[in-house]
Protein backbone atom coordinates (compact mmCIF):
# COMPACT_ATOMS: atom_id res chain seq x y z
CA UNK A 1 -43.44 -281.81 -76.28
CA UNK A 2 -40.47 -283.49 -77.95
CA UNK A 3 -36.99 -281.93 -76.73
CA UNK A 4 -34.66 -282.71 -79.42
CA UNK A 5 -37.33 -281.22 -81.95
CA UNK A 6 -36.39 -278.17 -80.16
CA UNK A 7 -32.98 -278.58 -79.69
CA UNK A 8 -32.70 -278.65 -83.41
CA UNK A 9 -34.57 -275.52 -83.72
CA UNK A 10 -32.51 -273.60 -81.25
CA UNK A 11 -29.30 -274.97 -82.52
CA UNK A 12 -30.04 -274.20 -86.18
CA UNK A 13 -31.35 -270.04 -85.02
CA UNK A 14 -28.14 -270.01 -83.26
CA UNK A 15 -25.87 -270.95 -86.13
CA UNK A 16 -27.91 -268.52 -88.47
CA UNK A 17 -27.71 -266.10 -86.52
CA UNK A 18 -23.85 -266.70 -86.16
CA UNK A 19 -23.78 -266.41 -89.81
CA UNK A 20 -25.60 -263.20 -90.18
CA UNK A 21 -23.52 -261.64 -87.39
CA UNK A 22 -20.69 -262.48 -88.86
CA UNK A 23 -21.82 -261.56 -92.76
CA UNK A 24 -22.84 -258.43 -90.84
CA UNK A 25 -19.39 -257.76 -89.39
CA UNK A 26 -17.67 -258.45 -92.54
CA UNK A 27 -19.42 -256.19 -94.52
CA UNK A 28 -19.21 -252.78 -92.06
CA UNK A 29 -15.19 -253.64 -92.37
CA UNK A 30 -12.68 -252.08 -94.90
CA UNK A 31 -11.06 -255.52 -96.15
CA UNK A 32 -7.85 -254.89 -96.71
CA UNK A 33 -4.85 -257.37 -98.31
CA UNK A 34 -1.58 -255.99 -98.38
CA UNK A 35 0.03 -258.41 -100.50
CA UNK A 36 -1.20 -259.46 -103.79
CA UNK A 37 1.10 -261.28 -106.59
CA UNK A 38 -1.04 -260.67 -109.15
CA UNK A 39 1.03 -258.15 -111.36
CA UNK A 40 3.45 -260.10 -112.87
CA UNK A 41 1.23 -263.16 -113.74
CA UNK A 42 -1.23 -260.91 -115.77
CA UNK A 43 1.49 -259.45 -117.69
CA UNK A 44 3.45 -262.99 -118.29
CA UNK A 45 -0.14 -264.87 -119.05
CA UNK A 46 -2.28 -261.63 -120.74
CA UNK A 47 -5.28 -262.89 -118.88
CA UNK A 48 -7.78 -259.91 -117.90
CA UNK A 49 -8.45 -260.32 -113.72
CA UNK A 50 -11.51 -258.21 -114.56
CA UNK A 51 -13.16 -261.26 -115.66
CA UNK A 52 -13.44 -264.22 -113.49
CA UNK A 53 -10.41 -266.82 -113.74
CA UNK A 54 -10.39 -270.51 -113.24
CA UNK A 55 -6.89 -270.59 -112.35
CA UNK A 56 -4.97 -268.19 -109.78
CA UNK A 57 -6.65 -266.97 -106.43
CA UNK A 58 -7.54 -263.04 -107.48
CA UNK A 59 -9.74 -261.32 -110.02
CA UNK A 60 -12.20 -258.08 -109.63
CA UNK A 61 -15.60 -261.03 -109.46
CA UNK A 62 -13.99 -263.07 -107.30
CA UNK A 63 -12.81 -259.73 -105.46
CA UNK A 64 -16.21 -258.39 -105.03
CA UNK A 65 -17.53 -261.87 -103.74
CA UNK A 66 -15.27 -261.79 -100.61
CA UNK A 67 -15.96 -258.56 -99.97
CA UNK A 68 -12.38 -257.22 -100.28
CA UNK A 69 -12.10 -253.37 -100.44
CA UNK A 70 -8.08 -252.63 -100.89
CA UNK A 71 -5.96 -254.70 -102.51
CA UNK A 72 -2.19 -253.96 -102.49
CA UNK A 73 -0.85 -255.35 -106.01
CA UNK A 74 2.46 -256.48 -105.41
CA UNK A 75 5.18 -255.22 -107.89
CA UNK A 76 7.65 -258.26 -107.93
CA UNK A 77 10.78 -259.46 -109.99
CA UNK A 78 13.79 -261.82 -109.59
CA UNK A 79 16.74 -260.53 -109.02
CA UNK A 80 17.55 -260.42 -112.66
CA UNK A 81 15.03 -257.95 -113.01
CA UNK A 82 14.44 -254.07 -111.93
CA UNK A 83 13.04 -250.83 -112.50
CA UNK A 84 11.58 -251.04 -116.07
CA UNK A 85 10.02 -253.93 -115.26
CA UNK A 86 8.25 -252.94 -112.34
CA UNK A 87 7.33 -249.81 -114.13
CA UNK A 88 5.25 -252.14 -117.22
CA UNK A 89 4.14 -253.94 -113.96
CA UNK A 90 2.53 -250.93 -113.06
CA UNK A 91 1.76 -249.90 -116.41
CA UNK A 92 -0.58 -252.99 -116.93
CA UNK A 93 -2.44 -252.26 -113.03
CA UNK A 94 -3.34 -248.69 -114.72
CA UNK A 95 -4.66 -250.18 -118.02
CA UNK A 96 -6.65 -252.77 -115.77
CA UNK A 97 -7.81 -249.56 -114.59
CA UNK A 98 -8.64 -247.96 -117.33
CA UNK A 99 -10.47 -250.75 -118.45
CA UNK A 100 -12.71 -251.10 -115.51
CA UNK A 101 -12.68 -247.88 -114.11
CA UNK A 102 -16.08 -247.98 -112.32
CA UNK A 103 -14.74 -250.90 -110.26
CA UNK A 104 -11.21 -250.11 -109.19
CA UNK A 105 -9.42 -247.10 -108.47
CA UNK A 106 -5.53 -246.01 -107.61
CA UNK A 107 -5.48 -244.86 -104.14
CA UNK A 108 -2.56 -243.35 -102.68
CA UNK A 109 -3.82 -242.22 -99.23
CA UNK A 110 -6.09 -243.23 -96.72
CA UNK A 111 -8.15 -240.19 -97.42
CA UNK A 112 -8.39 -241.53 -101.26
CA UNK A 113 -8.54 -245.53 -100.25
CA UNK A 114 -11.77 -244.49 -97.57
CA UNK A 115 -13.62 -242.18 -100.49
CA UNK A 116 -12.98 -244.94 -103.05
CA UNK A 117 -14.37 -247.79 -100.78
CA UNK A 118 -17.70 -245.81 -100.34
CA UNK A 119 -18.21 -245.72 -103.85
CA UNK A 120 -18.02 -249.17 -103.62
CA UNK A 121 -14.99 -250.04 -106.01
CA UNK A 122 -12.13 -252.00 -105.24
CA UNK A 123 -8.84 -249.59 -103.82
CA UNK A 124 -6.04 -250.76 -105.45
CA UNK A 125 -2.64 -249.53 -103.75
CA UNK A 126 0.98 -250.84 -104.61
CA UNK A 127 3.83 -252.52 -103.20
CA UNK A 128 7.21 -253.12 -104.82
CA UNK A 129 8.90 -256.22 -103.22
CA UNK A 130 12.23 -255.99 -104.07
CA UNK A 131 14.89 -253.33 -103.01
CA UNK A 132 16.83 -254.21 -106.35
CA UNK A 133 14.34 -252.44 -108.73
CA UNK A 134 15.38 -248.93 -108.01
CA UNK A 135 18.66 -250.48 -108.97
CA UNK A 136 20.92 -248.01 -106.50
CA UNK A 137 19.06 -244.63 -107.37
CA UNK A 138 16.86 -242.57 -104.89
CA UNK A 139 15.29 -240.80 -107.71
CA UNK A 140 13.84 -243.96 -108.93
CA UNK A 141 12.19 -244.38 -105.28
CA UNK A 142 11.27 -240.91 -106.05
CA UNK A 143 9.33 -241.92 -109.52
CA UNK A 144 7.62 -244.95 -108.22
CA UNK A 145 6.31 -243.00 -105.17
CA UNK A 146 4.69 -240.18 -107.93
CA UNK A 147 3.01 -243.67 -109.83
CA UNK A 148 2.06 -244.90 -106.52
CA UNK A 149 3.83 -246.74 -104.67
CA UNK A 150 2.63 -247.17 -100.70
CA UNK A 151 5.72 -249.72 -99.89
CA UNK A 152 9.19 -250.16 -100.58
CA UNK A 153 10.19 -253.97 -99.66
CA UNK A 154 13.94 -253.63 -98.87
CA UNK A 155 14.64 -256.65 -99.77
CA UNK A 156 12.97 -259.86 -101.90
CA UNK A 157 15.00 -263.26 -101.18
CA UNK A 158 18.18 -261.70 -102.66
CA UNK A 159 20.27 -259.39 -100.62
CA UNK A 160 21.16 -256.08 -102.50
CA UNK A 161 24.02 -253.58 -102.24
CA UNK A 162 22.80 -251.79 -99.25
CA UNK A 163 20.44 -254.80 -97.65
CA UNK A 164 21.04 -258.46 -97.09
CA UNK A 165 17.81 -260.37 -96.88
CA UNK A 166 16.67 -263.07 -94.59
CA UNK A 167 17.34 -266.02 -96.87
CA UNK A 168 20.71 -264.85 -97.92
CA UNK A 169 21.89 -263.75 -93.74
CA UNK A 170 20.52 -267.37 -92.78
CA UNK A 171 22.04 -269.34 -95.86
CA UNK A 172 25.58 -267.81 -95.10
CA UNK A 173 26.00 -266.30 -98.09
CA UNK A 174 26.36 -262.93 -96.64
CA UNK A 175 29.00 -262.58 -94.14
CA UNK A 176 27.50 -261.16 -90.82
CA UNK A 177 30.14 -257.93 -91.09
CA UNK A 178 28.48 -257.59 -94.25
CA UNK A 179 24.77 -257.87 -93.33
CA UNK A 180 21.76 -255.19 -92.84
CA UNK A 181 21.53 -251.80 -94.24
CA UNK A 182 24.82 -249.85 -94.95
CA UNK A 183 24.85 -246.10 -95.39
CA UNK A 184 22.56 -245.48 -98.54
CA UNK A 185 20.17 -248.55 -97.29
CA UNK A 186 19.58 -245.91 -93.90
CA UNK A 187 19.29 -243.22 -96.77
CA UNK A 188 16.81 -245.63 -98.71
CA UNK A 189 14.84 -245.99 -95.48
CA UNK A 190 14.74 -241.81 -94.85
CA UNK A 191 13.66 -241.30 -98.35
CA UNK A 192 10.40 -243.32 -97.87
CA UNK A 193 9.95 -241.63 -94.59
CA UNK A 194 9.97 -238.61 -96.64
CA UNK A 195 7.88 -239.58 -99.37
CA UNK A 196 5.00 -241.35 -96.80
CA UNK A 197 5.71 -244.87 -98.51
CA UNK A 198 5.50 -247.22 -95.87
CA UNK A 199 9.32 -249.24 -95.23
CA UNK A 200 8.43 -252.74 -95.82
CA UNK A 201 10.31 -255.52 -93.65
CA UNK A 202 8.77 -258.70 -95.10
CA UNK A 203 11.90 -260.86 -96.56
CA UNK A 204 14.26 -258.66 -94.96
CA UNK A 205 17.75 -260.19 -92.57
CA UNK A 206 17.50 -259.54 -88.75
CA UNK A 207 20.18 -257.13 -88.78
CA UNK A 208 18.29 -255.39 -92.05
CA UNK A 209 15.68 -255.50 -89.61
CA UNK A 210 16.80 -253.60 -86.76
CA UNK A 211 18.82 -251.38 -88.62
CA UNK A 212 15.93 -250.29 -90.43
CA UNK A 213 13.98 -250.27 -87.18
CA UNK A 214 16.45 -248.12 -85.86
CA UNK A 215 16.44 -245.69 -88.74
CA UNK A 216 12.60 -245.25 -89.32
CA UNK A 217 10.72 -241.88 -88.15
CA UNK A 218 7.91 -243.71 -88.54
CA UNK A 219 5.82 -246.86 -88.16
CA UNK A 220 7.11 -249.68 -90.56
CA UNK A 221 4.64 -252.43 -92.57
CA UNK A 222 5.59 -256.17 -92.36
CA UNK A 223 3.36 -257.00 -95.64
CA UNK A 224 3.22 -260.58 -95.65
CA UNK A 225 4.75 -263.14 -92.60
CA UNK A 226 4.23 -265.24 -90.00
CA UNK A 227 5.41 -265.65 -86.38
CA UNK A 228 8.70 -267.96 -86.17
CA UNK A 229 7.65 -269.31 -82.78
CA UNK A 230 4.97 -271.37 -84.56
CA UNK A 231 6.92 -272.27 -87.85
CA UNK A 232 10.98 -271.27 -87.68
CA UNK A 233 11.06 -270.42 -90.93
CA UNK A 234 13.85 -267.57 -92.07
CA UNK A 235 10.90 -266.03 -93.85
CA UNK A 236 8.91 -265.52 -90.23
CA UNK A 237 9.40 -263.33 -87.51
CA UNK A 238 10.99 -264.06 -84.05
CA UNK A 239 8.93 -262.04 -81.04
CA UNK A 240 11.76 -259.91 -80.08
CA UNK A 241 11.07 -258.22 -84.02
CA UNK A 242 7.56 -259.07 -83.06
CA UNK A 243 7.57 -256.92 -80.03
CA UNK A 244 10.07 -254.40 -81.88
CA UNK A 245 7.32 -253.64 -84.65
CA UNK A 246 5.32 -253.18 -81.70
CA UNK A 247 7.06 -250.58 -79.95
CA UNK A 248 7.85 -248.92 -83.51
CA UNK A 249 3.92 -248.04 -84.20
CA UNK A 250 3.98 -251.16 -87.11
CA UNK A 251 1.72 -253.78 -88.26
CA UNK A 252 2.52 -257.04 -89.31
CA UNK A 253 0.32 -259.20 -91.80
CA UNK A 254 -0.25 -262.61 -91.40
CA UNK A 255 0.96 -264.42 -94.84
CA UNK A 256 -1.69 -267.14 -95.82
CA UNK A 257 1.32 -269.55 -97.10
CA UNK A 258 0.86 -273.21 -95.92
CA UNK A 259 4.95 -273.07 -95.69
CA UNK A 260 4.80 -270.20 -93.49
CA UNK A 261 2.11 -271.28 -91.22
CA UNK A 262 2.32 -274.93 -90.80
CA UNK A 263 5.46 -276.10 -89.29
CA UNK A 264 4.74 -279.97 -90.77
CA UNK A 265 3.75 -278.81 -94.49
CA UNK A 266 7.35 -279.47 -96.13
CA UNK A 267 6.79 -283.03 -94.92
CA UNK A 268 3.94 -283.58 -95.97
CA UNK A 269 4.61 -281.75 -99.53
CA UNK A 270 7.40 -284.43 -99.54
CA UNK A 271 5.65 -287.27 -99.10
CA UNK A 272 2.45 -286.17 -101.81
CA UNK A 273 5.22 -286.02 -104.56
CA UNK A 274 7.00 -288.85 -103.15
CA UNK A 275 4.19 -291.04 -103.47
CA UNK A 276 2.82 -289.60 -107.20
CA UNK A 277 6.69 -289.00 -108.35
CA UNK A 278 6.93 -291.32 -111.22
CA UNK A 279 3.73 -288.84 -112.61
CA UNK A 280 5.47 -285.43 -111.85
CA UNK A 281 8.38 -286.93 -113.66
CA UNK A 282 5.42 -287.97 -116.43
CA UNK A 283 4.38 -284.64 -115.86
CA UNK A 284 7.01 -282.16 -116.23
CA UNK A 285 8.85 -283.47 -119.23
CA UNK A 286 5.48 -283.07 -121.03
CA UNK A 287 4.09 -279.29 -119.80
CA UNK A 288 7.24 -278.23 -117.30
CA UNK A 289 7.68 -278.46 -113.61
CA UNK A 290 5.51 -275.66 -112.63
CA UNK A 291 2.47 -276.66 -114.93
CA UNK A 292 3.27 -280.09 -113.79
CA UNK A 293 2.66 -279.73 -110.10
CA UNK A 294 -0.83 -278.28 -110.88
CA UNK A 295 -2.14 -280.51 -112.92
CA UNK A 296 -0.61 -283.40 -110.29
CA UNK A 297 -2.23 -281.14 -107.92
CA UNK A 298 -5.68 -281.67 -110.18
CA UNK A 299 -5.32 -285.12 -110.46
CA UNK A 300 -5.03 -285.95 -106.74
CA UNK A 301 -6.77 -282.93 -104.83
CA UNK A 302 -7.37 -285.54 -101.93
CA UNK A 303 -4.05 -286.31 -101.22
CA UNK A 304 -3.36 -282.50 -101.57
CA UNK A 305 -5.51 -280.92 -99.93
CA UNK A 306 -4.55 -283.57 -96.75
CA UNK A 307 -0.96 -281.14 -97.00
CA UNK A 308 -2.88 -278.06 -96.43
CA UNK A 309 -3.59 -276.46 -92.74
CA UNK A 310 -6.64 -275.59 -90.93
CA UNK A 311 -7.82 -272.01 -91.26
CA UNK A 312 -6.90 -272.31 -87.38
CA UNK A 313 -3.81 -272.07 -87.96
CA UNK A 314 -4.04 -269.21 -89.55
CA UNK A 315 -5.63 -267.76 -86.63
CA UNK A 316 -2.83 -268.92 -84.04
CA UNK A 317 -0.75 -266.70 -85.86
CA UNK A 318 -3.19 -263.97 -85.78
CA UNK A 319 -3.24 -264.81 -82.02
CA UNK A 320 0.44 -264.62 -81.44
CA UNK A 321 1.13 -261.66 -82.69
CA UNK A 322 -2.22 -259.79 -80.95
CA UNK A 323 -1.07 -261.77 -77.77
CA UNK A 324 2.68 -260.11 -77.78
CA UNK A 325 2.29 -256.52 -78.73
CA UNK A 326 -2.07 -256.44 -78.87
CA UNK A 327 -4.54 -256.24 -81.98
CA UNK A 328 -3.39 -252.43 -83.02
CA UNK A 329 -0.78 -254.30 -84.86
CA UNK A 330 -1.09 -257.01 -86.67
CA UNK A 331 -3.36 -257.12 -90.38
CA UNK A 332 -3.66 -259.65 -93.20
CA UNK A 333 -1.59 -260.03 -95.83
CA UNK A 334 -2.41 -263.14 -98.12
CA UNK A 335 0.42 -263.54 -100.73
CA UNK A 336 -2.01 -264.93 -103.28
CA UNK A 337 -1.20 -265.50 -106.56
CA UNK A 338 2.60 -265.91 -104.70
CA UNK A 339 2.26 -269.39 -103.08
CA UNK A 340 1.13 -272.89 -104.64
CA UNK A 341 -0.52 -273.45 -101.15
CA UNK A 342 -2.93 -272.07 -98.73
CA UNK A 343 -5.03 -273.31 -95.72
CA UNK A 344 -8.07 -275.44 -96.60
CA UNK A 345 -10.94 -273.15 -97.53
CA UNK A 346 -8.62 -270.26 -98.23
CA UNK A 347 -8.67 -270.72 -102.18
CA UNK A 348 -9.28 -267.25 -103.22
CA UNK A 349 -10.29 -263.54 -101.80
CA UNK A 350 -13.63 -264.93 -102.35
CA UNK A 351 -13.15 -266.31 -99.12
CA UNK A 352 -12.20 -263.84 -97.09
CA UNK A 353 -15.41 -263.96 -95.24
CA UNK A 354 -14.58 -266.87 -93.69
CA UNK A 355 -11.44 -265.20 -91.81
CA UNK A 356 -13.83 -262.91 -90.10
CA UNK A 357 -16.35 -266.11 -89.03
CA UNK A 358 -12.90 -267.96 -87.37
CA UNK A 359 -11.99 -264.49 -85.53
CA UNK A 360 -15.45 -264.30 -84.15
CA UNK A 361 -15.51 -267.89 -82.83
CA UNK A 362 -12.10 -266.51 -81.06
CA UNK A 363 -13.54 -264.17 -79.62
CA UNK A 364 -12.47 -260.89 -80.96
CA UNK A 365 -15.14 -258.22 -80.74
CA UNK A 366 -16.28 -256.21 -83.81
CA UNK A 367 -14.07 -253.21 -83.14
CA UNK A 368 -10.74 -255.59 -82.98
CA UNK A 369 -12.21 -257.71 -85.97
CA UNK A 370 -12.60 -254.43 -87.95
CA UNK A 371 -9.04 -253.19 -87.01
CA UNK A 372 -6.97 -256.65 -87.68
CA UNK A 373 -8.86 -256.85 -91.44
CA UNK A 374 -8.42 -253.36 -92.42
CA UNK A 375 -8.35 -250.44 -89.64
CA UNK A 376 -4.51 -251.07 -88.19
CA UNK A 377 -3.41 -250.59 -91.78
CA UNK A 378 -5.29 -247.19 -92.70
CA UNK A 379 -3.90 -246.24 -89.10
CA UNK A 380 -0.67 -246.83 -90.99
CA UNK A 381 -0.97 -245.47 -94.02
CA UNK A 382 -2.51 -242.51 -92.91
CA UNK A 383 0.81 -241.84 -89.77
CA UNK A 384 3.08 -242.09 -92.81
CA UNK A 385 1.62 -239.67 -94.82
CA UNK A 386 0.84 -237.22 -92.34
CA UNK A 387 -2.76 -236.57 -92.60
């Protein structure tokens, strides 16, 4: 008898069975992402995300494919923008709706998002990023809550009148006197309370952090970052607000953003256009900078794809987090559709199937695998809306 005939054998039952475990695994889970930028691009480009896409990372096939169950469609704007926009960002989610009403639903509890899932369409939930849409007013926290909302974000990268953000407290441009939540930002945070939307923390300052820490009856959402230990990053957490969200009930979600998780990625960015610049410059003055990059992107997807991490990475964060406050907290929370980069592999929620293969080969068991891709955020959802 030949032995590496049967080596072969025994190696190749092993990895199928691997895969079927894990396709298994995957499957049983509620798959949830709690940060989608997908809003705002359908509404600026008119494209219909029920129908697959060749550009962007989301759409209801591509959806289905990865076997994601709740996605949380991120209601985003600049600073220059505010409530009436996030309302006819909301207004095109419920005619995408409408549209394709046997395959996604509104959900605004966990009770609603676990019914939905069995019928096997997508859960779609909401999340405004960006304290400056209810431009000052409660009751406008009030009317986004009765369209849906499940998270405030108290911030985006600007600060607002009641919340300085992590990008404007590290830049300076806040004074520190002048930073984290002043009287109506505490009022802002016991409003959600109230209303069950979760208080999001993503983006937020450090003292908007523990000031809204400190305010909070109840266990807070960190939608879409990374731990600052691997990447210092403003953006990122440090482990004492780690171990904070920890101790408050929370969950964090890791952010798939090269930039966030890869502590070497603005080199390497720098060198890709450094070395193609005299095409960018080609590039923009013929379709602008932002159509530029992805078509210099196109052009050279070896070189670009050599700036992106390992799905690893991804992992260590995963890792961190679990290892400072355990796997009860921490979730996934992609920012597709929000980033121009993510870890090789990681191109769409197609391939969120692969996230469960890389937390198996880390040895999580099934129970922990099914809490850090959806359970730790029902857990959430349902502790802030009582039921």
């Amino acid at each position: 008898m030949k032995i590496f005939p049967l080596l072969f054998i025994l190696a190749f039952f092993q990895i199928n069975s691997f895969a079927q475990n894990s396709k298994k695994i995957h499957q049983k889970a509620i798959v949830i992402d709690t940060h989608g930028d997908i809003m705002f691009n359908q509404i600026k480009s008119g494209i219909d995300i029920g129908k697959l896409q060749s550009k962007g990372n989301f759409d209801l096939i591509r959806a289905k494919q990865g076997g994601l169950d709740v996605q949380f469609f991120s209601i985003w704007c600049d600073e220059k923008g505010g409530y009436a926009l996030a309302n006819r960002q909301i207004d095109s989610l419920y005619s995408l709706i409408k549209r394709y009403p046997n395959r996604i639903q509104l959900v605004k509890t966990a009770s609603e998002l676990e019914k939905t899932v069995k019928e096997k369409k997508l859960a779609a939930m909401i999340g405004v990023e960006g304290g400056h849409m209810i431009e000052n007013r409660l009751d406008y926290i009030d009317s986004l809550a009765k369209r849906g909302m499940a998270y405030l974000t108290l911030t985006w990268n600007n600060s607002t009148a009641w919340s300085s953000s992590a990008a404007e407290e590290t830049s300076g441009k806040i004074k520190s006197e002048n930073a984290g939540l002043n009287n109506f930002g505490k009022q802002v945070v016991q409003q959600l309370n109230k209303l069950g939307v979760l208080v999001d923390l993503s983006h937020v300052g450090e003292k908007t952090f523990y000031d809204a820490i400190a305010t909070s009856s109840k266990p807070v959402i960190v939608s879409h970052s990374c731990a600052y230990r691997l990447n210092p990053v403003p953006r990122n957490l440090k482990d004492e607000q780690i171990k904070a969200v920890g101790k408050n009930g929370g969950v964090i979600c890791i952010n798939f953003y090269s930039g966030f998780l890869d502590s070497t990625y603005d080199t390497k960015v720098k060198s890709f256009f450094a070395k193609h610049d005299s095409e960018l410059k080609m590039l923009s003055e013929k379709y602008g900078r932002s159509n530029a990059i992805d078509t210099l992107i196109a052009n050279h997807q070896a070189d670009a794809d050599a700036t992106r991490p390992p799905i690893s990475l991804l992992i260590k964060h995963i890792n961190h987090v679990v290892g400072l406050i355990g796997v009860d907290h921490v979730g996934l929370g992609a920012d597709f559709d929000g980033a121009e980069s993510f870890p090789l592999g990681m191109n769409s929620v197609a391939d969120y199937p692969k996230i469960t293969s890389e937390l198996i080969k880390n040895g999580y068991s099934e129970t922990d695998i099914k809490k850090i891709l959806g359970g730790n955020v029902i857990r959430l959802i349902r502790e802030n809306k009582g039921e």
